[in-house]
N, C-alpha and C. Protein backbone atom coordinates (compact mmCIF):
# COMPACT_ATOMS: atom_id res chain seq x y z
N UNK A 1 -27.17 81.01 -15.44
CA UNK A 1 -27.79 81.04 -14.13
C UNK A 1 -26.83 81.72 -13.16
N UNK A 2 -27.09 82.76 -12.57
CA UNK A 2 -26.26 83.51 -11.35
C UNK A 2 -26.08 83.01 -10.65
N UNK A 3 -25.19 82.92 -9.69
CA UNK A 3 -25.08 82.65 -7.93
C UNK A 3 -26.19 82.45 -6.86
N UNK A 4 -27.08 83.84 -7.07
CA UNK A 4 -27.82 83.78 -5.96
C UNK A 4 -29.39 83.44 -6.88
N UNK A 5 -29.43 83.22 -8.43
CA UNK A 5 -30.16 83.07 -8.62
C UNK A 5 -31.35 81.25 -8.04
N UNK A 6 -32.48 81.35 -7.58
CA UNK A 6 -33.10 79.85 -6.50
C UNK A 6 -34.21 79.32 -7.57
N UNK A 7 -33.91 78.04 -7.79
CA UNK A 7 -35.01 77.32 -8.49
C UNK A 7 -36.14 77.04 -7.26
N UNK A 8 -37.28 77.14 -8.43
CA UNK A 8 -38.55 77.01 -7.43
C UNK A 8 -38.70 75.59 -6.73
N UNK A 9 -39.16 75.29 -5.08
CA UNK A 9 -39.19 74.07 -5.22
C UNK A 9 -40.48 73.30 -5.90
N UNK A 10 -40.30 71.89 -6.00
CA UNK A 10 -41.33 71.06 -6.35
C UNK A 10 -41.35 69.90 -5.81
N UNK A 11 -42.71 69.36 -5.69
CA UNK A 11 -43.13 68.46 -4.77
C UNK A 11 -43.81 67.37 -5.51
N UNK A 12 -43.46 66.36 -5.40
CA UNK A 12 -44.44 65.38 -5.82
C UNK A 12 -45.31 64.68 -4.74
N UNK A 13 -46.84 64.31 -6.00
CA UNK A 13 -47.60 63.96 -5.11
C UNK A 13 -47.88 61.89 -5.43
N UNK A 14 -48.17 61.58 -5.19
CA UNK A 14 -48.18 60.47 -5.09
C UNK A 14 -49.45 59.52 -5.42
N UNK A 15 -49.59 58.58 -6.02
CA UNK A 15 -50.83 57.72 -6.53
C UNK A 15 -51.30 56.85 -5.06
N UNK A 16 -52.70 57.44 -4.35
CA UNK A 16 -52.90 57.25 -3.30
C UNK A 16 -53.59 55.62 -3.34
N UNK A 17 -53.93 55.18 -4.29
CA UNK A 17 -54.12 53.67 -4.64
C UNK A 17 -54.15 53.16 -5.85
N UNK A 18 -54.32 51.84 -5.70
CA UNK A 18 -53.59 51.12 -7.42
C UNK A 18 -54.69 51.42 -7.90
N UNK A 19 -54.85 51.61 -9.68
CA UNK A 19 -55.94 51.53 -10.09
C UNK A 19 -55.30 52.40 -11.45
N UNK A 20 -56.23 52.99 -12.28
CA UNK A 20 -56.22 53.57 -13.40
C UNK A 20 -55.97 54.82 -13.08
N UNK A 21 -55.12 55.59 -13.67
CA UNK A 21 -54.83 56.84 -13.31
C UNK A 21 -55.67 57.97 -14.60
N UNK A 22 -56.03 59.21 -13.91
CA UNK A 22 -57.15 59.87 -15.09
C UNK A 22 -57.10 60.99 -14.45
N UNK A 23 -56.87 61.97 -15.87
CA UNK A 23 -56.83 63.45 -15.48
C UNK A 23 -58.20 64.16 -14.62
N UNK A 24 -58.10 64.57 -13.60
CA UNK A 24 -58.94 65.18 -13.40
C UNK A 24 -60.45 65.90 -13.47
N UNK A 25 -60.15 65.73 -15.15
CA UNK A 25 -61.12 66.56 -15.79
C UNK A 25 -62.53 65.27 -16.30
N UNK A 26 -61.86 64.42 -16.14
CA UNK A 26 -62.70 63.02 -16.97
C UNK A 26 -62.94 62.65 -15.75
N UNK A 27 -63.07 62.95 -14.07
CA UNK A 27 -63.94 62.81 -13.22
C UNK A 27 -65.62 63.27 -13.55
N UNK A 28 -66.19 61.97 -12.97
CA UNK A 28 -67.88 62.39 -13.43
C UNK A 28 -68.81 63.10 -12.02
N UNK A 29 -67.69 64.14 -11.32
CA UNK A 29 -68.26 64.64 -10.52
C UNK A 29 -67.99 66.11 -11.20
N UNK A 30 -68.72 67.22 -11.57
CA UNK A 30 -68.59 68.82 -12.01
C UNK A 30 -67.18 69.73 -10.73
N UNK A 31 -68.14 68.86 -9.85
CA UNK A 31 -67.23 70.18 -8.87
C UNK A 31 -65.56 69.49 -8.69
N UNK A 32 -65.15 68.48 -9.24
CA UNK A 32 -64.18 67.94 -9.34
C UNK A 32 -63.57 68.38 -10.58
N UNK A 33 -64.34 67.82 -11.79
CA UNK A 33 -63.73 67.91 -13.09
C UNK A 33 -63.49 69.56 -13.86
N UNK A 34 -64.63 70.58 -13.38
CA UNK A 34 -64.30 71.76 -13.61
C UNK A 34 -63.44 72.57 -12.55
N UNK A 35 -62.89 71.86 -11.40
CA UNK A 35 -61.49 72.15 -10.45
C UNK A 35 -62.15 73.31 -9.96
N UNK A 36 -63.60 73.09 -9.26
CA UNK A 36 -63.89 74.45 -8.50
C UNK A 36 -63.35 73.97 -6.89
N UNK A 37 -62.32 73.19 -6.03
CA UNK A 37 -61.77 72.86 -5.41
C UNK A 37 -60.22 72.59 -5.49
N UNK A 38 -59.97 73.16 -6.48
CA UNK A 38 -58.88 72.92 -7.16
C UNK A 38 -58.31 72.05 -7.99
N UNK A 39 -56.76 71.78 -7.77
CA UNK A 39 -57.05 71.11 -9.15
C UNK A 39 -55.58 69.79 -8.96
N UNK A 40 -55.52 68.68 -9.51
CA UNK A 40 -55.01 67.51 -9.35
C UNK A 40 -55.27 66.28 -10.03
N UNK A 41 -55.52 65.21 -9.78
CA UNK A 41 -55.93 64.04 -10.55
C UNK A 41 -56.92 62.97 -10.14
N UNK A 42 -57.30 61.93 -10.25
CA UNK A 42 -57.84 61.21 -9.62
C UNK A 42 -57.48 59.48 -10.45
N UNK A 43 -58.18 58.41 -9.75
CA UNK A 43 -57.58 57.31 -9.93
C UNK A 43 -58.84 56.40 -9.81
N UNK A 44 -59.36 55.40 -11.03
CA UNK A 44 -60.37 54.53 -10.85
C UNK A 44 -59.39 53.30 -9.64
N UNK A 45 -60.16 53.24 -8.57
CA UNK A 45 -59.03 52.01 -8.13
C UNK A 45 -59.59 50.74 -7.92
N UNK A 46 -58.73 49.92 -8.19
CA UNK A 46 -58.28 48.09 -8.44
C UNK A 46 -58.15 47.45 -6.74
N UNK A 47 -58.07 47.90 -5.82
CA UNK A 47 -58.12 47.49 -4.70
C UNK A 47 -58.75 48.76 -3.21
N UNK A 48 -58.76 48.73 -2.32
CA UNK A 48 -59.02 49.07 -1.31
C UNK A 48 -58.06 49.60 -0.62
N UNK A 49 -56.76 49.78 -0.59
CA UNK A 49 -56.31 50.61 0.10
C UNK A 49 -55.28 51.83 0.00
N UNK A 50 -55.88 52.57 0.88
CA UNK A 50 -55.33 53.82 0.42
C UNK A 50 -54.14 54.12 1.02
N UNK A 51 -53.37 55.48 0.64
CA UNK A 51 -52.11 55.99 1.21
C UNK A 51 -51.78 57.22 1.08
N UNK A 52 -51.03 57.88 1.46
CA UNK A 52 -50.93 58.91 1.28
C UNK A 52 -50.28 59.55 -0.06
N UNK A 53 -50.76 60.72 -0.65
CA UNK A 53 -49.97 61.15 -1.83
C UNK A 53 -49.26 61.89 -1.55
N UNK A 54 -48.93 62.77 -0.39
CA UNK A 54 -47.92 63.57 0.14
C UNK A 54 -47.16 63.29 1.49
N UNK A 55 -46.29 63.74 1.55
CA UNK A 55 -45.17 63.50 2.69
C UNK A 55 -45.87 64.87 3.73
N UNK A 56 -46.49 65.05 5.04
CA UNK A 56 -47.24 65.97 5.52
C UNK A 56 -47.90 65.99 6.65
N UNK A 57 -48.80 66.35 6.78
CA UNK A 57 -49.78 66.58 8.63
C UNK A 57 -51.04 66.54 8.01
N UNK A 58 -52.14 65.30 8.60
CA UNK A 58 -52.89 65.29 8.68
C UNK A 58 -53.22 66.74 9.12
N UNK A 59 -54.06 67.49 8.32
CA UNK A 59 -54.81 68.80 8.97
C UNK A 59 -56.63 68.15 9.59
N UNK A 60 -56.86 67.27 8.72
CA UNK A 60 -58.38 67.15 9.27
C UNK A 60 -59.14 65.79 8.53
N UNK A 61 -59.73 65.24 9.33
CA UNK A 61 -60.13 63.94 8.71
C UNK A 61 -62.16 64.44 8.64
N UNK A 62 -62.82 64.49 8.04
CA UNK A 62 -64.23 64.62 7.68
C UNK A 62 -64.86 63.78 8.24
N UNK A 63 -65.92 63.53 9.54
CA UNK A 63 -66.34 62.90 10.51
C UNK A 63 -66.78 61.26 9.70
N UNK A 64 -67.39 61.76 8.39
CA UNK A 64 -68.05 60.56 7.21
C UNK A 64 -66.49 59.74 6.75
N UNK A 65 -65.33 59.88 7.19
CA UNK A 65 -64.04 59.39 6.63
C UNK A 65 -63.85 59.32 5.52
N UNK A 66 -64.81 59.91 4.44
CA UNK A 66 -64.98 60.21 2.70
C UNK A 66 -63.98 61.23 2.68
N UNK A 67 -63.08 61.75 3.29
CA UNK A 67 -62.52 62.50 2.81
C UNK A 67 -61.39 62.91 4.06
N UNK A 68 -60.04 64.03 3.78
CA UNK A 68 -59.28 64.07 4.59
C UNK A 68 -58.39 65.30 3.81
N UNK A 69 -57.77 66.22 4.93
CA UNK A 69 -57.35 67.21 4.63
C UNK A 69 -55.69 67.08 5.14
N UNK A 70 -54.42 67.13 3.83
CA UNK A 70 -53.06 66.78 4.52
C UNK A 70 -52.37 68.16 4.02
N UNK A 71 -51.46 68.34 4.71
CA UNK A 71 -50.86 69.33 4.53
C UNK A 71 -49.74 69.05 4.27
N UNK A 72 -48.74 69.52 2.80
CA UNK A 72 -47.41 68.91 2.77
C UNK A 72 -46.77 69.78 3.38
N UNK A 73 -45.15 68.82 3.53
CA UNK A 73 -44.18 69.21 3.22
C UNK A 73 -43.50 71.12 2.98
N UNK A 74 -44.20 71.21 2.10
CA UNK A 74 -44.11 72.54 1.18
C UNK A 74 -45.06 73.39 1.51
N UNK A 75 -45.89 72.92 1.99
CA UNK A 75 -46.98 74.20 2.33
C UNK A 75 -48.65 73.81 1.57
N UNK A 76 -48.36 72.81 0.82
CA UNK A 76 -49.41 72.68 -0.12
C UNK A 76 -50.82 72.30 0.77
N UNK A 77 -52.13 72.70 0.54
CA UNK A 77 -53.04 72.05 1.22
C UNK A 77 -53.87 70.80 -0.02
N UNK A 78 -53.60 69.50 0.57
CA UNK A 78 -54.40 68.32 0.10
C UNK A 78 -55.68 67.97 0.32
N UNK A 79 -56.52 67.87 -0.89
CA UNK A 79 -57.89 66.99 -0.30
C UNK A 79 -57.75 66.01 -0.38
N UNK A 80 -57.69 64.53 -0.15
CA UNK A 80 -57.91 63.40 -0.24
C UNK A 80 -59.77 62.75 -0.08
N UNK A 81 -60.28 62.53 -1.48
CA UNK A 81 -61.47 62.43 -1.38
C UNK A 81 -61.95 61.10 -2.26
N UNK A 82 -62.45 60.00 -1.39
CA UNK A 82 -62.51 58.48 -1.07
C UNK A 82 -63.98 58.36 -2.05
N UNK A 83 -64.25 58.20 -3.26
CA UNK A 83 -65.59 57.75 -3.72
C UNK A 83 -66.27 59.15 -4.32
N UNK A 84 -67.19 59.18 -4.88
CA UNK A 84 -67.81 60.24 -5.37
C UNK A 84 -69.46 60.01 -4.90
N UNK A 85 -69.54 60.94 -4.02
CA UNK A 85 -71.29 61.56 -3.68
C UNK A 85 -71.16 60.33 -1.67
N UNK A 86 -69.56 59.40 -1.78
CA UNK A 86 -69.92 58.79 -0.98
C UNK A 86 -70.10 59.52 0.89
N UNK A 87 -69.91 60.61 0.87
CA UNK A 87 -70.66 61.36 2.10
C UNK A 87 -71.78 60.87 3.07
N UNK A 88 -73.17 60.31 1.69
CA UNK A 88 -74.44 60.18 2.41
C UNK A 88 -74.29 58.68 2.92
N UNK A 89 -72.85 57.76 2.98
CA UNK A 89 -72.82 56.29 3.37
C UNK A 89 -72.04 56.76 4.57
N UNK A 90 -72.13 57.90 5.39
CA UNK A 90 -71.94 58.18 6.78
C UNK A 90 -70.68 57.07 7.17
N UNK A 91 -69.51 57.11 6.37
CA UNK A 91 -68.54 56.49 6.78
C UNK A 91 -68.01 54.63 6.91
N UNK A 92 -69.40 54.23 6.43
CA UNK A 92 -69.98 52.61 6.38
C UNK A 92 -68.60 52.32 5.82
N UNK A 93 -68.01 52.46 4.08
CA UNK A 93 -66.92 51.79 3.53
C UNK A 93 -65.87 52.06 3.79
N UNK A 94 -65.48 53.34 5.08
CA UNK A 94 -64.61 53.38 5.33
C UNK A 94 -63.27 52.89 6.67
N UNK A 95 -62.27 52.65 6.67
CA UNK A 95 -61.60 52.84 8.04
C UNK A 95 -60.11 53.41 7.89
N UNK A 96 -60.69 54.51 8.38
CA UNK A 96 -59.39 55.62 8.43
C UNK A 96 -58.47 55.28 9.93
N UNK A 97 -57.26 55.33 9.72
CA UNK A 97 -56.47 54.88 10.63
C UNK A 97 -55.66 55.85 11.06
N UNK A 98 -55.37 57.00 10.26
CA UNK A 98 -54.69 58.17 10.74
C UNK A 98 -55.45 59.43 11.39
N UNK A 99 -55.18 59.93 12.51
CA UNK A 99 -55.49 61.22 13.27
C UNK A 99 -54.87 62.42 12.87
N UNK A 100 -56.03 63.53 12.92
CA UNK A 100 -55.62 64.74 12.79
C UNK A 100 -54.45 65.00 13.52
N UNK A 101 -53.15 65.76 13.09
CA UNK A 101 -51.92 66.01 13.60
C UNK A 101 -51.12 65.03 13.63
N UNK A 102 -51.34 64.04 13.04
CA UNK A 102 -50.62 62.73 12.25
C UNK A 102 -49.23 63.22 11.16
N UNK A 103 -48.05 62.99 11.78
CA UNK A 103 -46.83 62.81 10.49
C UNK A 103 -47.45 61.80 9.39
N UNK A 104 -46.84 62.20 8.50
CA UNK A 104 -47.36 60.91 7.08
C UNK A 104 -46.40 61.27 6.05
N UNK A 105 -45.58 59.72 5.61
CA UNK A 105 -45.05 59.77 4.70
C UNK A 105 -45.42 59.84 3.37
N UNK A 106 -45.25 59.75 2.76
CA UNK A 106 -45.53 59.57 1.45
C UNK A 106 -45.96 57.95 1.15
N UNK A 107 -46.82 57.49 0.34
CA UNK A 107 -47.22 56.01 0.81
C UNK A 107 -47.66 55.55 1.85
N UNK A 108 -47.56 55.67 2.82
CA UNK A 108 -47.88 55.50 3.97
C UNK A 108 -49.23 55.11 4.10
N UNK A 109 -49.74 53.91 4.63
CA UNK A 109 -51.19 53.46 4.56
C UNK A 109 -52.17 54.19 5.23
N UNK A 110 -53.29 54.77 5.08
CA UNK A 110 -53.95 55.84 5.84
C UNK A 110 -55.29 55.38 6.08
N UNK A 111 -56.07 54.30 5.32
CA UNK A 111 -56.89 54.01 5.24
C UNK A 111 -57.31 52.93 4.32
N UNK A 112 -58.56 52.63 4.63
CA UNK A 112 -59.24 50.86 3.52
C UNK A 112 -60.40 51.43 3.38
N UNK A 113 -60.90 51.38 1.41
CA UNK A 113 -61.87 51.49 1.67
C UNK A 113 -63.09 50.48 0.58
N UNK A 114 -64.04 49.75 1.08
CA UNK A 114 -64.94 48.68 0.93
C UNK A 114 -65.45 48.83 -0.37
N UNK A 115 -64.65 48.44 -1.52
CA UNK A 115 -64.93 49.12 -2.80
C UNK A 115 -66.55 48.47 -3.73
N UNK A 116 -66.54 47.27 -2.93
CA UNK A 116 -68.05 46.25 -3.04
C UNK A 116 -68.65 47.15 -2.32
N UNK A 117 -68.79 47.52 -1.30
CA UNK A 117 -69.70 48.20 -0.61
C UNK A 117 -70.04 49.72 -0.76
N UNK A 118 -69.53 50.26 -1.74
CA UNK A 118 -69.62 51.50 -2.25
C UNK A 118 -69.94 51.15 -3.31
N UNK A 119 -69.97 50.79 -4.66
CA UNK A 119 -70.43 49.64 -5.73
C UNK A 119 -71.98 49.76 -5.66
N UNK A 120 -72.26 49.11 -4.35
CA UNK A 120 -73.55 48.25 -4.21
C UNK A 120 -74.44 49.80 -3.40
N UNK A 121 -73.81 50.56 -3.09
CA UNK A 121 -75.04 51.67 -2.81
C UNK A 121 -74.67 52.37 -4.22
N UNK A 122 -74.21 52.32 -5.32
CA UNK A 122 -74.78 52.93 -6.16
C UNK A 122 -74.00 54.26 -6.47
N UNK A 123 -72.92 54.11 -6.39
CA UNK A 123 -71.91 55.83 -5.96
C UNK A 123 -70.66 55.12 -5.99
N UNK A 124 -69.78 56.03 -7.37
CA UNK A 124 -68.48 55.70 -7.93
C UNK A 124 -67.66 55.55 -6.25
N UNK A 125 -66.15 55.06 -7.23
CA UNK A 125 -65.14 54.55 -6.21
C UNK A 125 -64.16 55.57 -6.53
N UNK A 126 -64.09 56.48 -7.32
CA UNK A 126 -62.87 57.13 -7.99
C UNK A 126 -62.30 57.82 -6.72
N UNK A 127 -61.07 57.89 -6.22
CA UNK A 127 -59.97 58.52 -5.42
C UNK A 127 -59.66 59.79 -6.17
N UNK A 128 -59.51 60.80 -5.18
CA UNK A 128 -59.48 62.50 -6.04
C UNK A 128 -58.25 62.88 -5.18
N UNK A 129 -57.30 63.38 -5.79
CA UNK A 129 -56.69 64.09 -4.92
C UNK A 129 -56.28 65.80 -5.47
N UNK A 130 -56.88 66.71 -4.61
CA UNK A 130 -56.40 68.09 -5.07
C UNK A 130 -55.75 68.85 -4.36
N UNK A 131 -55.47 69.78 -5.07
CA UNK A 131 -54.27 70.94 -4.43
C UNK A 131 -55.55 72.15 -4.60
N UNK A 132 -55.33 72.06 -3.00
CA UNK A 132 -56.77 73.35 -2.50
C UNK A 132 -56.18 74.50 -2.83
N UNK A 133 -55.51 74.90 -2.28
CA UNK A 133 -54.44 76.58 -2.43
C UNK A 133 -53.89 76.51 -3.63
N UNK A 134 -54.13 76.47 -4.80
CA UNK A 134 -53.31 76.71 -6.06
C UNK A 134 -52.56 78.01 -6.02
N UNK A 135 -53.30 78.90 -5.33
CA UNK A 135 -52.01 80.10 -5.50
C UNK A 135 -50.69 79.55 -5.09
N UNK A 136 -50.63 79.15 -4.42
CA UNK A 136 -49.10 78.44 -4.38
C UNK A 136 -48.09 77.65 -4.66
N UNK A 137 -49.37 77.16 -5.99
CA UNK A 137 -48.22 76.33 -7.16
C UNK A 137 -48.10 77.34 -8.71
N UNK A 138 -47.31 77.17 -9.22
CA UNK A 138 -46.73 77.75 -10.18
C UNK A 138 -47.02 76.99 -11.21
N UNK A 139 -47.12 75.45 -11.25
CA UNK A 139 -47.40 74.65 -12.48
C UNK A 139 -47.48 73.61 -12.05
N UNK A 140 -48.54 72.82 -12.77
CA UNK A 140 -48.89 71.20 -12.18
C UNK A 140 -48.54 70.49 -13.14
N UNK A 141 -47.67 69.32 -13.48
CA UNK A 141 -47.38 68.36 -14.35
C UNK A 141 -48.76 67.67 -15.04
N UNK A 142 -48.58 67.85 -16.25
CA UNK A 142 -49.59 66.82 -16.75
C UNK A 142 -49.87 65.51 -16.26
N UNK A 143 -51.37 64.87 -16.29
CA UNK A 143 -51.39 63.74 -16.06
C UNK A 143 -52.08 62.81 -17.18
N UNK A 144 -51.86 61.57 -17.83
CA UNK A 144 -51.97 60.85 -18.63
C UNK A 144 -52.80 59.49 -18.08
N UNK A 145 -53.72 58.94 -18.68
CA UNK A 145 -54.51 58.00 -18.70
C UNK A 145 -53.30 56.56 -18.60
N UNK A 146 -53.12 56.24 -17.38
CA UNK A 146 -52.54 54.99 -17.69
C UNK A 146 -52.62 53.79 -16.41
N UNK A 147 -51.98 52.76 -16.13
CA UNK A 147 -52.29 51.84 -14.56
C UNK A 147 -51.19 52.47 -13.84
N UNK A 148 -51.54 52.58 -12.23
CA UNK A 148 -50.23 53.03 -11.10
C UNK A 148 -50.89 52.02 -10.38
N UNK A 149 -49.57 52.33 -9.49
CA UNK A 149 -49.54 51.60 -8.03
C UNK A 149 -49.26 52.64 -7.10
N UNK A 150 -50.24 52.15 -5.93
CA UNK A 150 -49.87 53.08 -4.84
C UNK A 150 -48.43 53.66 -4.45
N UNK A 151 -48.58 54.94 -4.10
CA UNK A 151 -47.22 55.15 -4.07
C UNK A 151 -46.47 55.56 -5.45
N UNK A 152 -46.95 55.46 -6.65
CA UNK A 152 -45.95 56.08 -7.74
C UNK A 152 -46.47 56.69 -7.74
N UNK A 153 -45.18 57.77 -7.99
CA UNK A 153 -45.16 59.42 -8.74
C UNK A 153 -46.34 59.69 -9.74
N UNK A 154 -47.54 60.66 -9.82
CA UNK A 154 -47.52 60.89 -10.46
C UNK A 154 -48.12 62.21 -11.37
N UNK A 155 -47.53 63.24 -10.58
CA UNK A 155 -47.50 64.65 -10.57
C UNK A 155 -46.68 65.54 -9.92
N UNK A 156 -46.22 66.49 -10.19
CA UNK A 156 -45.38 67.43 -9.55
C UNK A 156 -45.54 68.92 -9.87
N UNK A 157 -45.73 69.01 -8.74
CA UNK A 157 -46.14 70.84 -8.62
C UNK A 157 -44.93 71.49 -8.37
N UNK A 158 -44.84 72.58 -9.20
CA UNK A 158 -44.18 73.32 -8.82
C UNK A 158 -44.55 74.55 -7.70
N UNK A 159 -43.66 74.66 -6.98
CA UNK A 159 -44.38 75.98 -5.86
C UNK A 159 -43.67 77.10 -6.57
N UNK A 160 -44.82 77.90 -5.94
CA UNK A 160 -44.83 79.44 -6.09
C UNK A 160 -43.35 80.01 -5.14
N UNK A 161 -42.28 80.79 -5.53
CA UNK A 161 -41.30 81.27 -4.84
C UNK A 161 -41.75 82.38 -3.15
């Protein structure tokens, strides 16, 4: 390795609630599992509250609170997306606590969301989190079927130089 030669950086993203962790692709939403939004993991979850998977700026919270746009650290753009199809429950299971232009750590509590009450209209609970701009990662760490807790590691992108 040279002097001036620079390793790329990398960022980890973070398990935004406890629950079962599951590649991406074994989401039972298409526009999730075939990563036409890009691409990341998602998490069956065991409790209600959420957090952040990146250290970043709220860019935009989705009026229905089903969803939220963070921006890391690194440049990366995040979806954070609360339930599957849950949009048409106009925000009912949710309470988002963070504002657009919000600092956010990593972990950091961002929101609760009513996992009985998403259940009972009939529309999964699965937590998605993706990396919108992939041109700007270089490589995403595999992810493996196993239990997390909010807040653990469990992916790392590499960025693009």
């Amino acid at each position: 390795m040279g002097l001036f030669s620079r390793k790329n950086k990398q960022e980890n993203l973070f398990a935004p609630i406890d629950g079962q962790l599951i590649p991406l692709d074994q989401v039972k939403d298409d526009v999730f599992s075939k990563k036409m939004m890009g691409d990341g993991f998602a998490v069956e979850p065991n409790d209600g509250t959420v957090v952040s998977p990146v250290e970043g700026t709220v860019s935009s919270v989705f009026p229905t609170k089903h969803a939220m746009m963070i921006e890391s650290k690194e440049g990366l753009e995040i979806m954070l997306h609360l339930g599957l199809d849950t949009v048409e429950l106009n925000g009912e299971p949710f309470d988002v606590t963070v504002k657009e232009g919000q600092s956010l750590t990593a972990g950091q509590q961002i929101a609760s969301m009513d996992l009985d009450k998403i259940t009972q209209s009939n529309k999964e609970t699965t937590v998605i989190v993706i990396v919108s701009n992939m041109d700007k990662v270089k490589s995403l760490s595999d992810v493996r079927q196993k239990n997390v807790s909010a807040g653990d590691v469990v992916q790392t992108a590499e960025i693009q130089k």
